[in-house]
PDB file of N, CA and C in Angstrom:
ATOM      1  N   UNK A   1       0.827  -1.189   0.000  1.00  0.00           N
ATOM      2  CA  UNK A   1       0.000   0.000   0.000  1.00  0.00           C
ATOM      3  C   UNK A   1       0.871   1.253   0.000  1.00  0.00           C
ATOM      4  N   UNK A   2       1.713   1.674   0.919  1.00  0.00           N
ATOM      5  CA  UNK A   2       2.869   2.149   1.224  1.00  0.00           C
ATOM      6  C   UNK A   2       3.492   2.741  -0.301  1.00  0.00           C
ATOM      7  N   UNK A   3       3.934   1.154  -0.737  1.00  0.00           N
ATOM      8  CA  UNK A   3       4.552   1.563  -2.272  1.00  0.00           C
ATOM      9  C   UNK A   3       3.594   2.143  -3.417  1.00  0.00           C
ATOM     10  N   UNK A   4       2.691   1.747  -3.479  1.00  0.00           N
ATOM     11  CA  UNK A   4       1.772   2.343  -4.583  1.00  0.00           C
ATOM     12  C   UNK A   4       0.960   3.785  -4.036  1.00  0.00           C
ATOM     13  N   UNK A   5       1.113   4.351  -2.853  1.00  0.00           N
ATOM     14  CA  UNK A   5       0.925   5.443  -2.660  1.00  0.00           C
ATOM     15  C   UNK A   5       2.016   6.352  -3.067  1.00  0.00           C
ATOM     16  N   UNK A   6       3.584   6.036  -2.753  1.00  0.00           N
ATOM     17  CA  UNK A   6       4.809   6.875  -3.305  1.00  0.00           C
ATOM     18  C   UNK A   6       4.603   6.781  -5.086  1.00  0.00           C
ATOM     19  N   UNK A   7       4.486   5.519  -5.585  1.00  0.00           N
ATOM     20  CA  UNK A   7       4.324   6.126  -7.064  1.00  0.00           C
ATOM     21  C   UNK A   7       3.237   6.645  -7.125  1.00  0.00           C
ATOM     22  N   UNK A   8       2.281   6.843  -6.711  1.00  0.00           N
ATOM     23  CA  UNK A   8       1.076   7.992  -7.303  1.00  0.00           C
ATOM     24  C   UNK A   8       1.378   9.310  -7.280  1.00  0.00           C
ATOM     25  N   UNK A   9       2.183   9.721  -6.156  1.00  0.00           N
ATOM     26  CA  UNK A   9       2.578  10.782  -5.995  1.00  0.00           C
ATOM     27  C   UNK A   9       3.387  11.012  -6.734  1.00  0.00           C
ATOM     28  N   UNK A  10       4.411  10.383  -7.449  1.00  0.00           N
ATOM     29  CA  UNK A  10       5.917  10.665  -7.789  1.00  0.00           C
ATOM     30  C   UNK A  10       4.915  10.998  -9.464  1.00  0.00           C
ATOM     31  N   UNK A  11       4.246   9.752 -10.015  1.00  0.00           N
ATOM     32  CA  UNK A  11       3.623   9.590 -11.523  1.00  0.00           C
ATOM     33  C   UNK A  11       2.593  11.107 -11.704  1.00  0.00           C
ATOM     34  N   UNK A  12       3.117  12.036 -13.245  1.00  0.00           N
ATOM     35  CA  UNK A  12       2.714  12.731 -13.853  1.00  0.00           C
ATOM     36  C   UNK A  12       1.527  12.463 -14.965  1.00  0.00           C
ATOM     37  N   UNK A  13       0.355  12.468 -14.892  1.00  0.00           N
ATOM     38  CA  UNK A  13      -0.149  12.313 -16.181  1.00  0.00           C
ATOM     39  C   UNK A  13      -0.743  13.960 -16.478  1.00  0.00           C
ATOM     40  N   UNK A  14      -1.040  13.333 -17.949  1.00  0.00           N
ATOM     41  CA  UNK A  14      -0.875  14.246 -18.915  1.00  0.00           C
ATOM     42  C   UNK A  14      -1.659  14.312 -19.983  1.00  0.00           C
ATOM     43  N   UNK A  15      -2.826  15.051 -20.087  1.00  0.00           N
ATOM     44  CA  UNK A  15      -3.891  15.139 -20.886  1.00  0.00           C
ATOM     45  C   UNK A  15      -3.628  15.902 -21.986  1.00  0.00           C
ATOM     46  N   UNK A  16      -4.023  15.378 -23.099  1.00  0.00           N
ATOM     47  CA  UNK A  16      -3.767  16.038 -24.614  1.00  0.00           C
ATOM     48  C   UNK A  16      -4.880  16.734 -25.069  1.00  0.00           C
ATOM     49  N   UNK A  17      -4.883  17.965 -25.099  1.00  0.00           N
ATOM     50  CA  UNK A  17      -5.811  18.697 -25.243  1.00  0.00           C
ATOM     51  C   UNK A  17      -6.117  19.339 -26.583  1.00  0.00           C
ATOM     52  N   UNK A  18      -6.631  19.231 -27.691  1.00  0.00           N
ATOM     53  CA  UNK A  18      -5.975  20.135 -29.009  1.00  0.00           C
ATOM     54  C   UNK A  18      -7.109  21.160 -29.257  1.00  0.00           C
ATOM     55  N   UNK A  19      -6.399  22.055 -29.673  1.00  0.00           N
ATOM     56  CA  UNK A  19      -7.446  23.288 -29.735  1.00  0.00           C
ATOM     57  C   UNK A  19      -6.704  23.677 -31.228  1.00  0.00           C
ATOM     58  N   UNK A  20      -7.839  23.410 -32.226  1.00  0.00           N
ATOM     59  CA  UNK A  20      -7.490  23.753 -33.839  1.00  0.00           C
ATOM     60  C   UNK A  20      -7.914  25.417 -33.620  1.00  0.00           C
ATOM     61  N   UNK A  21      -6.697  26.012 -34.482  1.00  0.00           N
ATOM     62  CA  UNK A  21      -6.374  27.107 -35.039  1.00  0.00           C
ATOM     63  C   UNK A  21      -7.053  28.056 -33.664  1.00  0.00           C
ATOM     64  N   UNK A  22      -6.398  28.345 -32.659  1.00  0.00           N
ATOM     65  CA  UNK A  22      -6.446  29.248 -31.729  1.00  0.00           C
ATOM     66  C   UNK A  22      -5.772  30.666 -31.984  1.00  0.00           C
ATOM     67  N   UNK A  23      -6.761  31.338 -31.630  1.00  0.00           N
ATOM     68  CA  UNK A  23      -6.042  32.834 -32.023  1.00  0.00           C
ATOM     69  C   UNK A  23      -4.901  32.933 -31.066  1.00  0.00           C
ATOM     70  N   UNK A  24      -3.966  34.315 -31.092  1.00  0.00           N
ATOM     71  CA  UNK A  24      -2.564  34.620 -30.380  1.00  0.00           C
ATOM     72  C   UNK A  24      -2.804  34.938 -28.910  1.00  0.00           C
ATOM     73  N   UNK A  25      -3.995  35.016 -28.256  1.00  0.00           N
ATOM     74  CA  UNK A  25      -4.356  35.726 -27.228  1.00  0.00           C
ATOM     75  C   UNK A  25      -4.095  34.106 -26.488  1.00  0.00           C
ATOM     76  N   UNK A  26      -5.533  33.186 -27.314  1.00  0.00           N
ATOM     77  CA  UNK A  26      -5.107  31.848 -26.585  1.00  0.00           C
ATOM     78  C   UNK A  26      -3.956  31.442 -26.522  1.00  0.00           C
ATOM     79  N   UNK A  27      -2.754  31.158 -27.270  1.00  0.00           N
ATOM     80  CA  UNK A  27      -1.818  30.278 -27.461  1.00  0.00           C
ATOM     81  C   UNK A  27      -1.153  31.034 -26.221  1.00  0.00           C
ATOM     82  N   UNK A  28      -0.496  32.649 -26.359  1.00  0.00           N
ATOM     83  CA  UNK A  28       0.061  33.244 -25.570  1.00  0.00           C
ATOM     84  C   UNK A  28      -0.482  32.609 -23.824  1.00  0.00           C
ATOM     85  N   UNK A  29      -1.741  32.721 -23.681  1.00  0.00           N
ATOM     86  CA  UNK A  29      -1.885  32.347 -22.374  1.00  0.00           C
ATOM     87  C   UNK A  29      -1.635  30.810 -21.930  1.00  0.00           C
ATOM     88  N   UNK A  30      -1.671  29.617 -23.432  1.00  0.00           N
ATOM     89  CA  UNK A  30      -1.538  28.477 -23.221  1.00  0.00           C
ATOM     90  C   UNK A  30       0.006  28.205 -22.842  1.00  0.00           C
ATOM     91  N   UNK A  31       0.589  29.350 -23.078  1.00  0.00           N
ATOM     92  CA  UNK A  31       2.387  29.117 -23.493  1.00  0.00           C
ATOM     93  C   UNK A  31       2.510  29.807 -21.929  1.00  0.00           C
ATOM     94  N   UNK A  32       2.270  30.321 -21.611  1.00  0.00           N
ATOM     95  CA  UNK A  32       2.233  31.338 -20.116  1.00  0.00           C
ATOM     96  C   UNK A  32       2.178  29.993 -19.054  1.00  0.00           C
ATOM     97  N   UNK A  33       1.287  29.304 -19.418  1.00  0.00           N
ATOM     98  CA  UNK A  33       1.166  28.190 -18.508  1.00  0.00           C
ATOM     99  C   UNK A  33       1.569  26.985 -18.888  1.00  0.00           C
ATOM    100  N   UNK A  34       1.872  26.793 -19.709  1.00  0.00           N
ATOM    101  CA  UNK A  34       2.095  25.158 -20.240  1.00  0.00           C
ATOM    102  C   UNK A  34       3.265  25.858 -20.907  1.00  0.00           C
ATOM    103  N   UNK A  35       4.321  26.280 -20.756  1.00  0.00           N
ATOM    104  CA  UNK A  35       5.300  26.207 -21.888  1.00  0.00           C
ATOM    105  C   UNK A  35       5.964  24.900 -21.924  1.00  0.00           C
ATOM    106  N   UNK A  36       6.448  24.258 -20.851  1.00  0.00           N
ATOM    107  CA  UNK A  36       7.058  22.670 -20.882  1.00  0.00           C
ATOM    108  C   UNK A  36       6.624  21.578 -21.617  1.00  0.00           C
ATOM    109  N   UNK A  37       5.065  21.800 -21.941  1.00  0.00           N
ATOM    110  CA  UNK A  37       4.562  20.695 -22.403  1.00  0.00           C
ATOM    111  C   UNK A  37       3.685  21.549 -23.768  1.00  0.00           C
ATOM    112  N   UNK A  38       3.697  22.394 -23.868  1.00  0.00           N
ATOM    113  CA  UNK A  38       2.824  22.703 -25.115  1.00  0.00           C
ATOM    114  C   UNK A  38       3.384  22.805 -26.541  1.00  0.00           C
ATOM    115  N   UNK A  39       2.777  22.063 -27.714  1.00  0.00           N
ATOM    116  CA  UNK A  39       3.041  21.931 -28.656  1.00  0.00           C
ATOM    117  C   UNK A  39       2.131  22.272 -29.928  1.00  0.00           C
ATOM    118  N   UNK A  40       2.851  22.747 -30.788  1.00  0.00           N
ATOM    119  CA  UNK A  40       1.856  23.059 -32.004  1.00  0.00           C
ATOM    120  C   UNK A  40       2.293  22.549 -33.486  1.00  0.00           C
ATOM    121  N   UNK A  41       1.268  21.489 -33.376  1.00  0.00           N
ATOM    122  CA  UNK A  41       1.149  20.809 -34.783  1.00  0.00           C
ATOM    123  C   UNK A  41       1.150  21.695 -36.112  1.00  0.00           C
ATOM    124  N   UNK A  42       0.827  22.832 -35.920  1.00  0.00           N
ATOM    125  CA  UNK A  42       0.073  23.959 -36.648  1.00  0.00           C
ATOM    126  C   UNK A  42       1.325  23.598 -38.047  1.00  0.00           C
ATOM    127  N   UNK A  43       1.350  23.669 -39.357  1.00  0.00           N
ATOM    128  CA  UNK A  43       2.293  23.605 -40.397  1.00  0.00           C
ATOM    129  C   UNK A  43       2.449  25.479 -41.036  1.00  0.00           C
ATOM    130  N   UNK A  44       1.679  26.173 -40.503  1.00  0.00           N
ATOM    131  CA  UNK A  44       1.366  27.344 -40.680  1.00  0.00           C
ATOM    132  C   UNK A  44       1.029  28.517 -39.534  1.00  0.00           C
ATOM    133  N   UNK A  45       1.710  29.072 -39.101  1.00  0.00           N
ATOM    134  CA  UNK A  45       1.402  30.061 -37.973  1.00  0.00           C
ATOM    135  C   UNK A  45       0.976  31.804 -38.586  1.00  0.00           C
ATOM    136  N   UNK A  46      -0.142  32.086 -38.573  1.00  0.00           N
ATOM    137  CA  UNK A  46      -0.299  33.018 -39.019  1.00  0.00           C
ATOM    138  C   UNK A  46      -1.556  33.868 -38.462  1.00  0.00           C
ATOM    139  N   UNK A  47      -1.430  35.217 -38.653  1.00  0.00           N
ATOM    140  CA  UNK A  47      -2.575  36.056 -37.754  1.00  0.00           C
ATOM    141  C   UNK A  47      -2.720  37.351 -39.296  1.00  0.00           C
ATOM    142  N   UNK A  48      -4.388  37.242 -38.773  1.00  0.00           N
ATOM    143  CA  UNK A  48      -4.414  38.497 -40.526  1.00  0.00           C
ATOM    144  C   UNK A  48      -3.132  39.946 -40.037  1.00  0.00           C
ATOM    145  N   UNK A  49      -3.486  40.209 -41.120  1.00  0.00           N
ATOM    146  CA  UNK A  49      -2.440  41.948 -41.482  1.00  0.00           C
ATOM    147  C   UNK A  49      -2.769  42.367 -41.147  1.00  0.00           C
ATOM    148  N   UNK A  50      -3.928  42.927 -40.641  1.00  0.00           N
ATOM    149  CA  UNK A  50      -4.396  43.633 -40.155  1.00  0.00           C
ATOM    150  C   UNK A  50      -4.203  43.952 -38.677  1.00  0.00           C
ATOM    151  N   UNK A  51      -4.200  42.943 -38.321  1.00  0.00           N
ATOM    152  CA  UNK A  51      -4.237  42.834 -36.580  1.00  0.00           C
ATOM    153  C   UNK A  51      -2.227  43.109 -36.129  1.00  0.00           C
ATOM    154  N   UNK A  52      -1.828  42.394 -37.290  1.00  0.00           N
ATOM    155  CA  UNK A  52      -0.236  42.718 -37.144  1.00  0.00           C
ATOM    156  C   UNK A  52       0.698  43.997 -37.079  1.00  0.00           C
ATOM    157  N   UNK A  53       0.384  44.696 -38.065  1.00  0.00           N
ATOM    158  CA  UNK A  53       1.006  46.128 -38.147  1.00  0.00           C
ATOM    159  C   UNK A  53       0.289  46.801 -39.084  1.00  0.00           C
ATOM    160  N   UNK A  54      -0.031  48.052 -38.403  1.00  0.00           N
ATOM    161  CA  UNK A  54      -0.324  49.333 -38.940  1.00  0.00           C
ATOM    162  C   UNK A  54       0.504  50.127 -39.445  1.00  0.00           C
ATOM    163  N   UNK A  55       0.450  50.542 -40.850  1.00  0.00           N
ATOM    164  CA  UNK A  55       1.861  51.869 -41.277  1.00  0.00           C
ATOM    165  C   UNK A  55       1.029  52.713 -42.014  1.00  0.00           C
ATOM    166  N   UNK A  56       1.196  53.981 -41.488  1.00  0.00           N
ATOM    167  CA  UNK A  56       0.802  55.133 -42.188  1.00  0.00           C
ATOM    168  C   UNK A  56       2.103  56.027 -42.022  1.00  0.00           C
ATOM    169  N   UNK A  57       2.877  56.101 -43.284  1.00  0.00           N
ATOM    170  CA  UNK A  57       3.972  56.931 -42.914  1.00  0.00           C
ATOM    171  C   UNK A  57       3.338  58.712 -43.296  1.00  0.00           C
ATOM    172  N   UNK A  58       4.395  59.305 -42.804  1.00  0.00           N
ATOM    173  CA  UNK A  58       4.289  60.525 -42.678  1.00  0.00           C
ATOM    174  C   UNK A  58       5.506  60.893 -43.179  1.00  0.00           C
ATOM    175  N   UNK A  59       5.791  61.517 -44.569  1.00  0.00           N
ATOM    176  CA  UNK A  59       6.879  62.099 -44.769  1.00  0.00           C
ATOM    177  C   UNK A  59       7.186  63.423 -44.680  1.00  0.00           C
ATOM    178  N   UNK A  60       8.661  63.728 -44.474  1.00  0.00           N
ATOM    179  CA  UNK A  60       8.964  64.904 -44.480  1.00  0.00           C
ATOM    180  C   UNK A  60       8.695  65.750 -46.063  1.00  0.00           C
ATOM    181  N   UNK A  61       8.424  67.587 -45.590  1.00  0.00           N
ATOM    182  CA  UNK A  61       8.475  67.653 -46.772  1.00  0.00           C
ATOM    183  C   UNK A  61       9.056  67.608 -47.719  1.00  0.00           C
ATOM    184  N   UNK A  62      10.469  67.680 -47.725  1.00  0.00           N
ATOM    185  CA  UNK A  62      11.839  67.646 -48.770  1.00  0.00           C
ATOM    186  C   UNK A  62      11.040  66.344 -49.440  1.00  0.00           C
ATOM    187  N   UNK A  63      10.961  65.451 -48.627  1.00  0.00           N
ATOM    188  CA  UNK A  63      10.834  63.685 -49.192  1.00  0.00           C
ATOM    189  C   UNK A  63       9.746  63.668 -49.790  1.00  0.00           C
ATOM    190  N   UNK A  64       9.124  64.176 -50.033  1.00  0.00           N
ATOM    191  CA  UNK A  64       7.491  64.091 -50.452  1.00  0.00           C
ATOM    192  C   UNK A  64       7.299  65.158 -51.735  1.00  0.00           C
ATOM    193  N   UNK A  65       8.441  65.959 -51.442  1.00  0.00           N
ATOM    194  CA  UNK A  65       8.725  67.199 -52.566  1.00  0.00           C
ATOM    195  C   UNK A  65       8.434  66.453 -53.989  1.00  0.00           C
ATOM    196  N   UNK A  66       8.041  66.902 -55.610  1.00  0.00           N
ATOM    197  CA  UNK A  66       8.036  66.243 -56.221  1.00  0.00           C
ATOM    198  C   UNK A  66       9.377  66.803 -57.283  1.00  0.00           C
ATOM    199  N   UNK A  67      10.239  67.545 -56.320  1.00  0.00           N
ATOM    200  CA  UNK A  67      11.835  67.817 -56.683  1.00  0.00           C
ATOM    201  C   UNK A  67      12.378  66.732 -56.180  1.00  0.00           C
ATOM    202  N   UNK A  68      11.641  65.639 -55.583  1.00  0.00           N
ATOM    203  CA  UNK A  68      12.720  64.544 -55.300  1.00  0.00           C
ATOM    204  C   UNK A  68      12.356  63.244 -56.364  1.00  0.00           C
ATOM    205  N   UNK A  69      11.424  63.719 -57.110  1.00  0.00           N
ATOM    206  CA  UNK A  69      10.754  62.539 -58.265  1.00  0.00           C
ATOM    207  C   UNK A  69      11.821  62.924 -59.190  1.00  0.00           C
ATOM    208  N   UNK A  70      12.405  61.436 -59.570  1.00  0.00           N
ATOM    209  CA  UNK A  70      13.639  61.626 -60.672  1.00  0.00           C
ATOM    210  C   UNK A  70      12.709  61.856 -62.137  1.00  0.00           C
ATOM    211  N   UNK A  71      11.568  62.273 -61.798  1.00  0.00           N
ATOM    212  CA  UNK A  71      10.548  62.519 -63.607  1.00  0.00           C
ATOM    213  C   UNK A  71      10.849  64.091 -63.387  1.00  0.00           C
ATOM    214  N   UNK A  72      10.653  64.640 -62.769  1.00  0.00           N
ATOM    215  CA  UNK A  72      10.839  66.134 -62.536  1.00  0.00           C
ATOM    216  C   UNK A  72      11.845  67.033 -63.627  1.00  0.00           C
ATOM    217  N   UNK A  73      13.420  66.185 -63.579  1.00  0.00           N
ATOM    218  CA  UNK A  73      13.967  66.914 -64.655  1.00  0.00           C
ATOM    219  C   UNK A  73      13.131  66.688 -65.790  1.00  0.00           C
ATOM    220  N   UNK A  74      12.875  65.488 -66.579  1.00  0.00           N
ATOM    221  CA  UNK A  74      12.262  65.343 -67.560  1.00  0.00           C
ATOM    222  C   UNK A  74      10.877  66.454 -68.085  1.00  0.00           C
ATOM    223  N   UNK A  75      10.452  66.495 -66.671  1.00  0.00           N
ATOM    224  CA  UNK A  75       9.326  67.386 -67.083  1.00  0.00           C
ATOM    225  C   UNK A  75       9.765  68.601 -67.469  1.00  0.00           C
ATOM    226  N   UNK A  76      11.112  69.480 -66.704  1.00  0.00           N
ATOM    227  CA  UNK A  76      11.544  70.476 -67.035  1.00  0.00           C
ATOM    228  C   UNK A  76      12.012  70.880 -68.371  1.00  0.00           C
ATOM    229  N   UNK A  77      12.897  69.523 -68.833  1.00  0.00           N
ATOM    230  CA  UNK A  77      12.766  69.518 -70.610  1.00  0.00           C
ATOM    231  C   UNK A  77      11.837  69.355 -71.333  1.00  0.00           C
ATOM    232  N   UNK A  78      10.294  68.891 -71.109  1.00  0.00           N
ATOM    233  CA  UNK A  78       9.809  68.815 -72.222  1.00  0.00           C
ATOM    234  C   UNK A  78       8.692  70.403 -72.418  1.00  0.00           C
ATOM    235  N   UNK A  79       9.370  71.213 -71.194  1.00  0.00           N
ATOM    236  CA  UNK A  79       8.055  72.450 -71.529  1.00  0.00           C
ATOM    237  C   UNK A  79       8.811  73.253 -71.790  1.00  0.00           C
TER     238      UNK A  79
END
């Protein structure tokens, strides 16, 4: 009795849980807690564009000048 109480205690089990295509919020919190044991079958890891990065640049004016468009001389020769 003795002995099969020390291995119960000592023995880990381990439930396989699969959760198809979980967004980044889940995985992040699954990885927060399970990083030792969590795995992803996934052959593709991906989240839309949208949610990834936003770019709206803002240029300076020199850069935005259309004295910096290499058509500019051209235009100057043909008038």
């Amino acid at each position: 009795m003795v002995i099969l109480l020390i291995y119960t205690s000592q023995v880990q089990v381990t439930h396989t849980i699969t959760v198809n295509t979980p967004l980044l919020e889940v995985y992040s919190s699954l990885y927060e807690k399970y990083a030792e044991t969590l795995t992803c079958p996934c052959t593709n890891i991906a989240i839309e564009q949208q949610e990834f990065i936003s770019l709206i640049p803002t240029f300076h004016q020199i850069c935005d000048s259309d004295f910096v468009d290499p058509r500019w001389p051209m235009g100057i020769q043909n008038t």
